[in-house]
C-alpha atoms as a PDB file:
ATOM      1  CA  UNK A   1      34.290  89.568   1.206  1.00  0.00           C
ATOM      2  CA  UNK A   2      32.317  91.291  -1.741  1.00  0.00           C
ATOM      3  CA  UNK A   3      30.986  88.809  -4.491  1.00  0.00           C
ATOM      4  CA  UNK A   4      31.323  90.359  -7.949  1.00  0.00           C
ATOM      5  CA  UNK A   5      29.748  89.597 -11.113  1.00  0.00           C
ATOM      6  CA  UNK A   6      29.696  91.121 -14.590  1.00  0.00           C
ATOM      7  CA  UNK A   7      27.761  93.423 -15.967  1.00  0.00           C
ATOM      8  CA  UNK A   8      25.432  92.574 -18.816  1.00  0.00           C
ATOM      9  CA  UNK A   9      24.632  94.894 -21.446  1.00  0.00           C
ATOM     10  CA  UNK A  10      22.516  94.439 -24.546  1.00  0.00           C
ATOM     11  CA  UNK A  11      21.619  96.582 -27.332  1.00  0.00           C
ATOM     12  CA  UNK A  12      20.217  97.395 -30.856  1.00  0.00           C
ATOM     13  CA  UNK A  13      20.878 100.346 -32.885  1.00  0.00           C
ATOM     14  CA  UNK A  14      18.699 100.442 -35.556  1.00  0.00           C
ATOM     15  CA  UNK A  15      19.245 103.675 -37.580  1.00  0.00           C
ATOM     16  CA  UNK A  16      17.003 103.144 -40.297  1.00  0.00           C
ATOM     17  CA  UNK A  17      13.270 104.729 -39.799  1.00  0.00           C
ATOM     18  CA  UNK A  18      10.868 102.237 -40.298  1.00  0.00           C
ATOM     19  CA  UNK A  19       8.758 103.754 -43.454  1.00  0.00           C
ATOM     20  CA  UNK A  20      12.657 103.638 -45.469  1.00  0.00           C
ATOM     21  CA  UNK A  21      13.336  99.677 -44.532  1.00  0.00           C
ATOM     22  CA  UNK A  22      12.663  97.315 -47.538  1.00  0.00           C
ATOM     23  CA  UNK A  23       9.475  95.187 -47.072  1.00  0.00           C
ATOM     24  CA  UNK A  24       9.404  91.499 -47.916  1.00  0.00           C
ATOM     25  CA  UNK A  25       6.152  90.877 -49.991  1.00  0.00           C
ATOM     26  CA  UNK A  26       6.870  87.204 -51.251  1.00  0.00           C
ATOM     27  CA  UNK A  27       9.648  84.883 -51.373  1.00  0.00           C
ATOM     28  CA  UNK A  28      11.652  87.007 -55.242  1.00  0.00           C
ATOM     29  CA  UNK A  29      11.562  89.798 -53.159  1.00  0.00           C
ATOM     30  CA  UNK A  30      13.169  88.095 -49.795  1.00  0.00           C
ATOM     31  CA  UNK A  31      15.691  86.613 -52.136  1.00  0.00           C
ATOM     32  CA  UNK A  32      16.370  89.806 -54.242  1.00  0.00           C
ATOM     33  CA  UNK A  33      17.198  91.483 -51.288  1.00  0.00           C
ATOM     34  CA  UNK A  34      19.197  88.558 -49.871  1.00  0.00           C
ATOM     35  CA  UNK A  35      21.527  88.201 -52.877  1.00  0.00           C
ATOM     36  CA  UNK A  36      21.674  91.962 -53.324  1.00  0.00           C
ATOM     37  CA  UNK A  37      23.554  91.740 -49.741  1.00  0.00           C
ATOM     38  CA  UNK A  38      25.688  88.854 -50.106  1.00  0.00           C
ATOM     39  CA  UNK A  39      29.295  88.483 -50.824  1.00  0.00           C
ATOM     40  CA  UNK A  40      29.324  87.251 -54.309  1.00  0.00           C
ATOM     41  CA  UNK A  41      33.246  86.526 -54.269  1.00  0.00           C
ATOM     42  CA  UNK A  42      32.665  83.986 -51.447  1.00  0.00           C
ATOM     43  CA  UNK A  43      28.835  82.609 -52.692  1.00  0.00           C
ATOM     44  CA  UNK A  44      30.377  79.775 -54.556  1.00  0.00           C
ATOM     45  CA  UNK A  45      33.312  79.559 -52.111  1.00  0.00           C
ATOM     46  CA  UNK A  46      31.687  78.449 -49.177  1.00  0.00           C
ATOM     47  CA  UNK A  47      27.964  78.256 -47.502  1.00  0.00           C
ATOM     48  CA  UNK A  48      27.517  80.541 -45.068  1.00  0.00           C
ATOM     49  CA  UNK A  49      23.467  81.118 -43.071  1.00  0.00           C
ATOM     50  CA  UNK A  50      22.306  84.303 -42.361  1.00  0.00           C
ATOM     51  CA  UNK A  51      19.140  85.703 -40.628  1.00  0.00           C
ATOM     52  CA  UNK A  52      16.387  88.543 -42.242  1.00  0.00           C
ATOM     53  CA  UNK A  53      15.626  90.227 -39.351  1.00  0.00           C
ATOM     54  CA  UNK A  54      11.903  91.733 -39.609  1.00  0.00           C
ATOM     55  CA  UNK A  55       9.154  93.822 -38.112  1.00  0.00           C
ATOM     56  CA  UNK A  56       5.291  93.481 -37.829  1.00  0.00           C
ATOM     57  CA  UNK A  57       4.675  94.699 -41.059  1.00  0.00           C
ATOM     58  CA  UNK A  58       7.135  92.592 -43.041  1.00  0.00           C
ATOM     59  CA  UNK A  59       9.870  95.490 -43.228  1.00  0.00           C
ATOM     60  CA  UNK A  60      13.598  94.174 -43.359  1.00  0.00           C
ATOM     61  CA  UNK A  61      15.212  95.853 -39.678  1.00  0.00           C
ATOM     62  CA  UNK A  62      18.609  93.955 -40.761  1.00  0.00           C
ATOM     63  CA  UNK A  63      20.660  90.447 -42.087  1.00  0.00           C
ATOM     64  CA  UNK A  64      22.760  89.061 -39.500  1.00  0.00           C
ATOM     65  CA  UNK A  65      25.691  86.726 -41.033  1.00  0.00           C
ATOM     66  CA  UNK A  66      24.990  83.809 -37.744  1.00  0.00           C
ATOM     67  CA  UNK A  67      27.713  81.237 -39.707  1.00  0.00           C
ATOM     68  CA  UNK A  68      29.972  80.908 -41.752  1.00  0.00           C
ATOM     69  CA  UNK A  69      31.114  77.723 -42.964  1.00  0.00           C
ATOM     70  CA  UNK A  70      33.041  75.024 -45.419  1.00  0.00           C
ATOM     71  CA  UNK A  71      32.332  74.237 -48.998  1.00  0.00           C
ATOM     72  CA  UNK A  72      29.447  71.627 -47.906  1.00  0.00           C
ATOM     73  CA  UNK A  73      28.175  72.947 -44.746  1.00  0.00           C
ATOM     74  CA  UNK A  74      28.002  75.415 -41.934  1.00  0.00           C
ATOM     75  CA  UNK A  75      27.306  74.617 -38.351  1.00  0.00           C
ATOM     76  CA  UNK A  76      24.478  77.238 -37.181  1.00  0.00           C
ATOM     77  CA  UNK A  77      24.133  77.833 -33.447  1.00  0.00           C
ATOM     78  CA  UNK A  78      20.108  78.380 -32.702  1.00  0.00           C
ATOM     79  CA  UNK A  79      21.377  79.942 -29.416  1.00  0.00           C
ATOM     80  CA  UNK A  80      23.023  82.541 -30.976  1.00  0.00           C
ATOM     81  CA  UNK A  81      20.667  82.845 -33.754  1.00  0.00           C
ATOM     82  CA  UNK A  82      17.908  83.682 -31.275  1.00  0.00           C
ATOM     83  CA  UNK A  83      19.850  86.121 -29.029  1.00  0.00           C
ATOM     84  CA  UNK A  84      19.940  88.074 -32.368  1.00  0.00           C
ATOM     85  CA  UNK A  85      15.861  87.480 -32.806  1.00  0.00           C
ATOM     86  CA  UNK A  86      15.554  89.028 -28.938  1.00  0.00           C
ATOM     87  CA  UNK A  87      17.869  91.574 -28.725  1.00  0.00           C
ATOM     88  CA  UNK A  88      16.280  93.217 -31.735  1.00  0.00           C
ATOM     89  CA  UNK A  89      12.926  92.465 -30.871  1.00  0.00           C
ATOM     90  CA  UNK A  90      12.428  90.880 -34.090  1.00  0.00           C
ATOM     91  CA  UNK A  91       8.617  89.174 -34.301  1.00  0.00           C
ATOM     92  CA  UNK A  92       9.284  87.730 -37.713  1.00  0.00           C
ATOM     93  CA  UNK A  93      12.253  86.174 -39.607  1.00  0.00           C
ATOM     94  CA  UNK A  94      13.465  84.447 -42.893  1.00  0.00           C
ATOM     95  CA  UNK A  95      16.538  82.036 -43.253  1.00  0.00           C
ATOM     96  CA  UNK A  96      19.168  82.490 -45.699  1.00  0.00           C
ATOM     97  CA  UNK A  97      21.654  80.218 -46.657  1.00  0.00           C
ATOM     98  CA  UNK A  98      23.848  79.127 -49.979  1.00  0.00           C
ATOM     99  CA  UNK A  99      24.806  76.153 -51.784  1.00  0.00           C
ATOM    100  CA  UNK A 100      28.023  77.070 -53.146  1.00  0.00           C
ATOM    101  CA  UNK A 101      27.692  73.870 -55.859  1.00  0.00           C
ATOM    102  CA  UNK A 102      24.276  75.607 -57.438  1.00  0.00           C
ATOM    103  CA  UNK A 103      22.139  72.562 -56.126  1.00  0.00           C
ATOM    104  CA  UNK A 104      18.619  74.093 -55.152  1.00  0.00           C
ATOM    105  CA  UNK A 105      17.412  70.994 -53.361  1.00  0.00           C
ATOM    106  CA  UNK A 106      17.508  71.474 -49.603  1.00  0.00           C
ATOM    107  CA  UNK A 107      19.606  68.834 -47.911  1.00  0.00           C
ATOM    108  CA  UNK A 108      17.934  66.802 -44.839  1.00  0.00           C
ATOM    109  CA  UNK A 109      20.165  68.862 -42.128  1.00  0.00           C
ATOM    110  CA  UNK A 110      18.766  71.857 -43.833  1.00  0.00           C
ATOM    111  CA  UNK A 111      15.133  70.527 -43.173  1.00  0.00           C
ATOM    112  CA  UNK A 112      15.906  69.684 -39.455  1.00  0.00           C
ATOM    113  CA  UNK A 113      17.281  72.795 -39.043  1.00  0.00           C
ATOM    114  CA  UNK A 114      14.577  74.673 -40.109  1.00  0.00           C
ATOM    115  CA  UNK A 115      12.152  72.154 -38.169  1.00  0.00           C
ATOM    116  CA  UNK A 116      14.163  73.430 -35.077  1.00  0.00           C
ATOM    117  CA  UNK A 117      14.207  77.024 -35.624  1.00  0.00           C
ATOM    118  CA  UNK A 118      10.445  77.206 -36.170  1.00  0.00           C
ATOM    119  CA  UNK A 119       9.871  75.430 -33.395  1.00  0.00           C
ATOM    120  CA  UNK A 120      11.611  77.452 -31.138  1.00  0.00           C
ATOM    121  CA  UNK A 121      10.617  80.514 -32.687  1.00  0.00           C
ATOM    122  CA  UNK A 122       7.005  78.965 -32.065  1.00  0.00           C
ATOM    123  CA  UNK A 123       8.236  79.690 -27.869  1.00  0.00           C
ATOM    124  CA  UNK A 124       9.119  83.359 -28.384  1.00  0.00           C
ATOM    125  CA  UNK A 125       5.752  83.928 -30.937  1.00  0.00           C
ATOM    126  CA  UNK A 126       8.653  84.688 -33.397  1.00  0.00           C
ATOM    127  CA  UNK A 127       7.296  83.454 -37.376  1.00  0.00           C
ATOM    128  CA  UNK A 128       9.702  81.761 -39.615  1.00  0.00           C
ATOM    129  CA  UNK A 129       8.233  83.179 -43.014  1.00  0.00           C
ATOM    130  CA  UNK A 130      10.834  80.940 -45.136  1.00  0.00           C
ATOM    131  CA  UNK A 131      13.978  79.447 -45.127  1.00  0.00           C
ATOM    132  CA  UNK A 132      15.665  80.778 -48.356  1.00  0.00           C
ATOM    133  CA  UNK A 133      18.595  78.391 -50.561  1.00  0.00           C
ATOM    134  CA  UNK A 134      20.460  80.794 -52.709  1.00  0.00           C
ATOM    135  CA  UNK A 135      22.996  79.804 -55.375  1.00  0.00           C
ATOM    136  CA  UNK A 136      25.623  81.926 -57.267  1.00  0.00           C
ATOM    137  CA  UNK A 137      23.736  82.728 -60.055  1.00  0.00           C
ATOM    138  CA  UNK A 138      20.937  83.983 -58.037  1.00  0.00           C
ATOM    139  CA  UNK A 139      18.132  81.560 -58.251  1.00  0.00           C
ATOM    140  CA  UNK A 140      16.703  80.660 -55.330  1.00  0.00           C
ATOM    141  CA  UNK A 141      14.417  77.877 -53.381  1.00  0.00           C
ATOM    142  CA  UNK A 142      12.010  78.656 -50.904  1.00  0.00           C
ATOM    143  CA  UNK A 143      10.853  76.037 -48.461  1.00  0.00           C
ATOM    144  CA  UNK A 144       7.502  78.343 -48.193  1.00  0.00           C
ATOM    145  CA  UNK A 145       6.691  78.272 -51.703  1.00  0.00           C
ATOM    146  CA  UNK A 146       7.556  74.331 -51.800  1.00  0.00           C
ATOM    147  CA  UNK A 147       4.870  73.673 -48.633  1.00  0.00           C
ATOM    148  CA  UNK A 148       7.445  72.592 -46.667  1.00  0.00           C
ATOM    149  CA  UNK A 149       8.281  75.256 -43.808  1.00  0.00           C
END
């Protein structure tokens, strides 16, 4: 008897040539680009967390929605989140995530979290450049710019 398994495939399609993709030069511009992309009929709705894929040279390959949650919170799987950072060969990345009730203070989950993902990322010589609270009206906080990434 034949033992079977399944076939795994992975990929990345990335269109885009490199010298056209946005690059990130502080944390406006991470978060100018990050609102520019988000749903604005859901950012006061619910909080969703999304990933800024980049490149060696700061340039934005992607955003990859990785959760989308409730009105106070959204459950982010770091598995998943770094099969995205590995399939796409991504050596740097920013979090995203909104606050749907236009508080700018990071919550202690949202600290942990970030805690986790950089140290994980610290395994795969992946950066975390910032972790990135956005609220409806735009404004932002940056755990980078507040010394605590």
């Amino acid at each position: 008897m034949e033992t079977k398994v399944n076939e795994i495939a992975i990929s990345y399609s990335g269109s885009l040539k490199a010298n056209l993709l946005p690059k990130i030069t502080c944390s406006q511009s991470a978060a100018d680009l990050a609102y520019s992309q988000w749903n604005k009929d859901t950012i006061e709705l619910h909080e969703t967390f999304k990933i800024m894929l980049l490149n060696n040279a700061n340039k934005v390959k992607g955003i990859y929605e990785t959760s989308n949650g409730g009105i106070t919170g959204t459950l982010v799987d770091v598995r998943i989140l770094f099969a995205v950072l590995l399939k796409s060969l991504t050596t740097a990345v920013i979090l995203v995530h909104n606050h749907p009730s236009g508080t700018l203070t990071p919550s202690e989950p949202d600290k942990r979290l970030t805690q986790k993902i950089k140290k994980a990322g610290e395994l795969f010589d992946i950066k975390v450049l910032d972790h990135l609270i956005l609220i409806p009206d735009g404004n932002y906080f940056s755990f980078a710019d507040e010394g605590i990434l």
